[in-house]
C-alpha atoms as a PDB file:
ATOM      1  CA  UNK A   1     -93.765 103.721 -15.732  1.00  0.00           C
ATOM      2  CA  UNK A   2     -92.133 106.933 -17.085  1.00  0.00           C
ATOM      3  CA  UNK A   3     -94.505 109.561 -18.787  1.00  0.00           C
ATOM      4  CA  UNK A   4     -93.312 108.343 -22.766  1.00  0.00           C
ATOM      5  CA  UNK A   5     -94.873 105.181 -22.158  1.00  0.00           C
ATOM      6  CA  UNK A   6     -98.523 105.917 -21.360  1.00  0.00           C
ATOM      7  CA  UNK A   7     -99.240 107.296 -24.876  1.00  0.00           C
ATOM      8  CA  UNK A   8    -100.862 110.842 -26.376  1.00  0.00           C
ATOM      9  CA  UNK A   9    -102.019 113.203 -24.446  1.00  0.00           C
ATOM     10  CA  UNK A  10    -105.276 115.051 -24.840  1.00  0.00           C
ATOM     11  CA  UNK A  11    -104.045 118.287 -26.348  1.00  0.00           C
ATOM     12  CA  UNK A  12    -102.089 115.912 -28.895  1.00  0.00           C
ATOM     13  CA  UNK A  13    -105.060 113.970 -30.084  1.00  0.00           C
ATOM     14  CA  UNK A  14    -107.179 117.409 -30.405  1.00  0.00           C
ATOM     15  CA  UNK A  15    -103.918 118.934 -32.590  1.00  0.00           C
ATOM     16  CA  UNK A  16    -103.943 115.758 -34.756  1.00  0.00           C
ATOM     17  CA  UNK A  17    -107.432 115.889 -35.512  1.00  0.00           C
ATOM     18  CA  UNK A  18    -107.908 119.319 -36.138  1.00  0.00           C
ATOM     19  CA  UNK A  19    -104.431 118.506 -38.876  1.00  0.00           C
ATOM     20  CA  UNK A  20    -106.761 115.948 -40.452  1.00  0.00           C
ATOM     21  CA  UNK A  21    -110.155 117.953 -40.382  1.00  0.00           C
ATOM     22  CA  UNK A  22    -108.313 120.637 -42.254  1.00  0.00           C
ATOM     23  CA  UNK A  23    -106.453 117.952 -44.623  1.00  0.00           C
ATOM     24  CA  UNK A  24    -110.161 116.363 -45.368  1.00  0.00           C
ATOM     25  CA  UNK A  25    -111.713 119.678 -46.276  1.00  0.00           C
ATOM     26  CA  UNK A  26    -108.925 120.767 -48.317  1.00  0.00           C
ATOM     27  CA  UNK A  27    -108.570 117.549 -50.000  1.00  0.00           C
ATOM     28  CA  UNK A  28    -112.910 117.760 -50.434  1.00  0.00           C
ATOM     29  CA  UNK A  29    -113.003 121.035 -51.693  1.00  0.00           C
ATOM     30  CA  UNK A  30    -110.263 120.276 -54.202  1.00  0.00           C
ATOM     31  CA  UNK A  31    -112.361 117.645 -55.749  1.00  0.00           C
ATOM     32  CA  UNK A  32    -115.479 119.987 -55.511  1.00  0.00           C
ATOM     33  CA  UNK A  33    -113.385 122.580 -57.439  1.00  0.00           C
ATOM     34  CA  UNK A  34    -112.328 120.143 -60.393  1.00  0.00           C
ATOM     35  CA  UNK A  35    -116.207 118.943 -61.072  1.00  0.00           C
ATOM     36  CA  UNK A  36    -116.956 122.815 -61.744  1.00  0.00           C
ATOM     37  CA  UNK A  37    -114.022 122.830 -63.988  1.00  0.00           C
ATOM     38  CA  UNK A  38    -115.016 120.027 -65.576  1.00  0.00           C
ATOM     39  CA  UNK A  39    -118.594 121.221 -66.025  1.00  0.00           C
ATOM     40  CA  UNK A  40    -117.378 124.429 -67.055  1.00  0.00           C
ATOM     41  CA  UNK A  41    -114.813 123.310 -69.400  1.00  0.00           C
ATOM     42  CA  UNK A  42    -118.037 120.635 -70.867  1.00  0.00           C
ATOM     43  CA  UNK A  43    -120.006 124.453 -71.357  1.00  0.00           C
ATOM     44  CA  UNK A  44    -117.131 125.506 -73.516  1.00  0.00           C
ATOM     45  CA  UNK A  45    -116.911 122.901 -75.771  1.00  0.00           C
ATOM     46  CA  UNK A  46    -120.053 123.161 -76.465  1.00  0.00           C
ATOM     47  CA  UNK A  47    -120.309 126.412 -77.125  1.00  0.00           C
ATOM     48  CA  UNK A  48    -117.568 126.000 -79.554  1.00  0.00           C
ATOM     49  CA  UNK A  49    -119.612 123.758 -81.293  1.00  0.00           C
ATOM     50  CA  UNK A  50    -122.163 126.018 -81.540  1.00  0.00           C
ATOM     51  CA  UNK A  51    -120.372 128.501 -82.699  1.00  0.00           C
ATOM     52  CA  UNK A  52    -118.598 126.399 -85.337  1.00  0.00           C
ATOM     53  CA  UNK A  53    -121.823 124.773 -86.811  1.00  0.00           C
ATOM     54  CA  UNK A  54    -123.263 128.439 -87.064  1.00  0.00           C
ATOM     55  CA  UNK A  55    -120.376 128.983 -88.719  1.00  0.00           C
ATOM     56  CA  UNK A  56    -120.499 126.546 -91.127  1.00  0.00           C
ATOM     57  CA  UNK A  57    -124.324 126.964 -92.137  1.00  0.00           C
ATOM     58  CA  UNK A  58    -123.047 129.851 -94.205  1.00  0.00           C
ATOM     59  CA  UNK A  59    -123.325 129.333 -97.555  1.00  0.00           C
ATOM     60  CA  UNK A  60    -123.678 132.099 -99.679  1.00  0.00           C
ATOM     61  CA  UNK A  61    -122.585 135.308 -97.235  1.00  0.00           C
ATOM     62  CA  UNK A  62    -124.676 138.091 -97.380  1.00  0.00           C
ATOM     63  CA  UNK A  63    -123.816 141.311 -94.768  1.00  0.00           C
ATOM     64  CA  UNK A  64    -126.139 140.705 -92.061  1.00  0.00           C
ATOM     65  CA  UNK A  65    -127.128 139.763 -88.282  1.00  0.00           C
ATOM     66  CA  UNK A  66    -128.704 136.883 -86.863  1.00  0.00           C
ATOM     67  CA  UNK A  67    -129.724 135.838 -83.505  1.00  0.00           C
ATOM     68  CA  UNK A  68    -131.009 132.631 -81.952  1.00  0.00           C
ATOM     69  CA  UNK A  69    -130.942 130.171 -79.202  1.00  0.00           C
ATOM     70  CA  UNK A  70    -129.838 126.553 -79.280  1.00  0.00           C
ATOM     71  CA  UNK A  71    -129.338 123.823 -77.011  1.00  0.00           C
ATOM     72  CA  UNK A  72    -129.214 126.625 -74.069  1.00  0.00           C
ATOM     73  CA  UNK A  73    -126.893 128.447 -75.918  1.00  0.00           C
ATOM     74  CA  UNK A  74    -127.448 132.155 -76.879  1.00  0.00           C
ATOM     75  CA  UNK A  75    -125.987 132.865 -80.276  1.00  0.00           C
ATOM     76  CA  UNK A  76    -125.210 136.213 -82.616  1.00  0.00           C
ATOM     77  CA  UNK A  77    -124.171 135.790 -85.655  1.00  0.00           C
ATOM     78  CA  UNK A  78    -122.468 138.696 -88.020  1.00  0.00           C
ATOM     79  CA  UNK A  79    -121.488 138.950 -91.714  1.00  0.00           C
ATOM     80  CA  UNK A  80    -119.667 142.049 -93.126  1.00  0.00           C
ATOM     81  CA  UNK A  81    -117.778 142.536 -95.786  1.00  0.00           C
ATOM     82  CA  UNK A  82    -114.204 143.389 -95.442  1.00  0.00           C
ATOM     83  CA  UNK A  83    -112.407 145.695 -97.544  1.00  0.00           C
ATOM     84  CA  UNK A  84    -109.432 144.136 -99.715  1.00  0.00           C
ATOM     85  CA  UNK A  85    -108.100 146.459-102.083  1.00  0.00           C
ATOM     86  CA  UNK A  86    -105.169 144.024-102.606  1.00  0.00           C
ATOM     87  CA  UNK A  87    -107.878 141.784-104.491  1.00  0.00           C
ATOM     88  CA  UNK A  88    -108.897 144.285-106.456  1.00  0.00           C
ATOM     89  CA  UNK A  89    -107.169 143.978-110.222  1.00  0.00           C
ATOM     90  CA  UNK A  90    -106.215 147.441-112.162  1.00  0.00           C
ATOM     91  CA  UNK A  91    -108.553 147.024-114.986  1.00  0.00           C
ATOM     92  CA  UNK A  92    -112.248 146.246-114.618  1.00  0.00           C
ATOM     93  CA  UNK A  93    -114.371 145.073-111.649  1.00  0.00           C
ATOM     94  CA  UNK A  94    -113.444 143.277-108.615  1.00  0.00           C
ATOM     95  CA  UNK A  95    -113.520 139.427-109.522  1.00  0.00           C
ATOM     96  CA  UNK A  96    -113.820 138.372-105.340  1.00  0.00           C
ATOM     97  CA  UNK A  97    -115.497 139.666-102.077  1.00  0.00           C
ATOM     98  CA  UNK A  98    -114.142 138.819 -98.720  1.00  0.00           C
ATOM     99  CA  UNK A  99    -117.034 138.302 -95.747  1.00  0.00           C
ATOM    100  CA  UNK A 100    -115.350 138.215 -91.981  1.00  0.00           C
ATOM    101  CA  UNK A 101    -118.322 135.515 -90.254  1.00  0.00           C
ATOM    102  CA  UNK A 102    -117.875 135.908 -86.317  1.00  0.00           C
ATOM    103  CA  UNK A 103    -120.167 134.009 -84.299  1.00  0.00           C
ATOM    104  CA  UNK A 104    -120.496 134.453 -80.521  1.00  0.00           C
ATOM    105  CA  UNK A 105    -121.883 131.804 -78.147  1.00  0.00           C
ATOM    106  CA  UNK A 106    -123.003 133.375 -74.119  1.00  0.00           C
ATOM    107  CA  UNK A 107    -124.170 131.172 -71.224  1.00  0.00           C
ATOM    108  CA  UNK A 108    -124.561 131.371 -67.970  1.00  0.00           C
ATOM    109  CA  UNK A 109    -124.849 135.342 -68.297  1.00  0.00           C
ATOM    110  CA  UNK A 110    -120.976 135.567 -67.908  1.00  0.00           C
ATOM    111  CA  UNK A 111    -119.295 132.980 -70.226  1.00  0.00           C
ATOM    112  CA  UNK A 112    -118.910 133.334 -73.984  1.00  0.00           C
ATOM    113  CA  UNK A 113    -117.032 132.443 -76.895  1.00  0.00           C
ATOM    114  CA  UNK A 114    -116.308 134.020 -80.537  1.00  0.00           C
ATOM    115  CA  UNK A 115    -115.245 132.349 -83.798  1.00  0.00           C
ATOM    116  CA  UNK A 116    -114.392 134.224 -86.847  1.00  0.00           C
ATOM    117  CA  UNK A 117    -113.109 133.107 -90.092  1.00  0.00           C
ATOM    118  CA  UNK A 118    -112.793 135.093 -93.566  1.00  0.00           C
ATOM    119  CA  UNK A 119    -114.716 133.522 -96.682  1.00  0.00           C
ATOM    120  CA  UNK A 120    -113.779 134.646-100.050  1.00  0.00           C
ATOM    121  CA  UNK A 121    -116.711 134.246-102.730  1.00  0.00           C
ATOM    122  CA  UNK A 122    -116.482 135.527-106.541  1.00  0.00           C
ATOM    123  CA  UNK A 123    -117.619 138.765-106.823  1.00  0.00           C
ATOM    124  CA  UNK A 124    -121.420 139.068-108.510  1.00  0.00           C
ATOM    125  CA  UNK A 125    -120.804 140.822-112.006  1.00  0.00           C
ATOM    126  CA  UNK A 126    -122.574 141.800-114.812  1.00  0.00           C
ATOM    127  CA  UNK A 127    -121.131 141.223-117.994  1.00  0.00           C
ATOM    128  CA  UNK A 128    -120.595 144.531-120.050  1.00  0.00           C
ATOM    129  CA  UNK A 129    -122.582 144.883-123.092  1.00  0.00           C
ATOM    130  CA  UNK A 130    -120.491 143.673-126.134  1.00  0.00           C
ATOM    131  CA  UNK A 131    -118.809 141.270-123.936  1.00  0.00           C
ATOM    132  CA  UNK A 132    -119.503 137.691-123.562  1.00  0.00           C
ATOM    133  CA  UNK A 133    -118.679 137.274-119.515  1.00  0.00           C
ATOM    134  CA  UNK A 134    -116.274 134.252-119.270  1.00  0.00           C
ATOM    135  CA  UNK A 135    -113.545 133.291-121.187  1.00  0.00           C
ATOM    136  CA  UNK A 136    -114.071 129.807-123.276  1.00  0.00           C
ATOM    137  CA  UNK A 137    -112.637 126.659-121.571  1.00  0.00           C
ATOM    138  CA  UNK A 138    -109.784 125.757-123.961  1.00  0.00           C
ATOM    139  CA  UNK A 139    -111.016 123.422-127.093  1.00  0.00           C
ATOM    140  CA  UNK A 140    -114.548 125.651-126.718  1.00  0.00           C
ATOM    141  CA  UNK A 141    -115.320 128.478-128.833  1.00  0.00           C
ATOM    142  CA  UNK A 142    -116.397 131.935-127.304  1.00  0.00           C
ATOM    143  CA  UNK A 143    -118.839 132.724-130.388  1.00  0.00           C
ATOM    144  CA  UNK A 144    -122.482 131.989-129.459  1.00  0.00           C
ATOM    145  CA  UNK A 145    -123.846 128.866-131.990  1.00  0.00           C
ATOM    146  CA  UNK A 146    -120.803 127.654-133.068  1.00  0.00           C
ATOM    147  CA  UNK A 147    -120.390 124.428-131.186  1.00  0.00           C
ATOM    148  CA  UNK A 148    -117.346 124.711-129.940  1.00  0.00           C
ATOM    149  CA  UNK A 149    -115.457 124.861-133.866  1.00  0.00           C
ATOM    150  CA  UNK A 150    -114.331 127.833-135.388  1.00  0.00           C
END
């Protein structure tokens, strides 16, 4: 019998299985890697949720900061009002505002996410004495009592 046909030796069988010990943990901590990304990636959407729901509560803007927590979420809301002189007309007041609403989500300590969006509202005026305020919808009279004739 020559020496090829009596099989592996020792030091062959301990190289092979320390080959597939290191294959098996890579391959196991690959897997163990995507489940945090998938949690992780869960987290964020989420938080974008969040975020986009506080968001979206906003109904009439006012400049101000909120805080609160929900769903394990940390949130901080702000509302300013952003300058926009190219809304502003030559003659007479301003006739909208424009609020920047940025929301940002934190978990975790070390994750977070911001949304921000602009809202343009009409501008809060008074009329000026002698005026009447708003223009007449066609067909409708601007003269208080008239009934829409002239």
């Amino acid at each position: 019998m020559t020496r090829r046909e009596r099989g592996f030796t020792l030091l062959e069988v301990l190289v092979a299985l320390a080959i597939l010990g290191l294959a098996v943990v890579a391959v196991i901590q690959g897997f163990a890697q995507g489940l945090r990304l998938l949690k992780l990636s869960g987290d964020h959407q989420r938080a974008v949720l969040v975020a986009d729901q506080k968001i979206r509560e906003v109904l009439a803007p006012e400049s101000q900061r909120e805080y609160g927590e929900e769903a394990g979420f940390r949130w901080e809301r702000l509302i300013r009002v952003v300058d926009a002189p190219e809304l502003v007309p030559q003659v007479g007041p301003p006739r909208w505002r424009v609020f920047e609403i940025a929301v940002r989500v934190t978990w975790d300590e070390r994750r977070q996410v911001e949304l921000a969006t602009l809202r343009t509202v009409p501008a809060v005026t008074t009329p000026v004495p002698g005026t009447l305020g708003a223009q007449a919808a066609p067909g409708q009279s601007s003269t208080p009592g008239t009934g829409g004739r002239q």
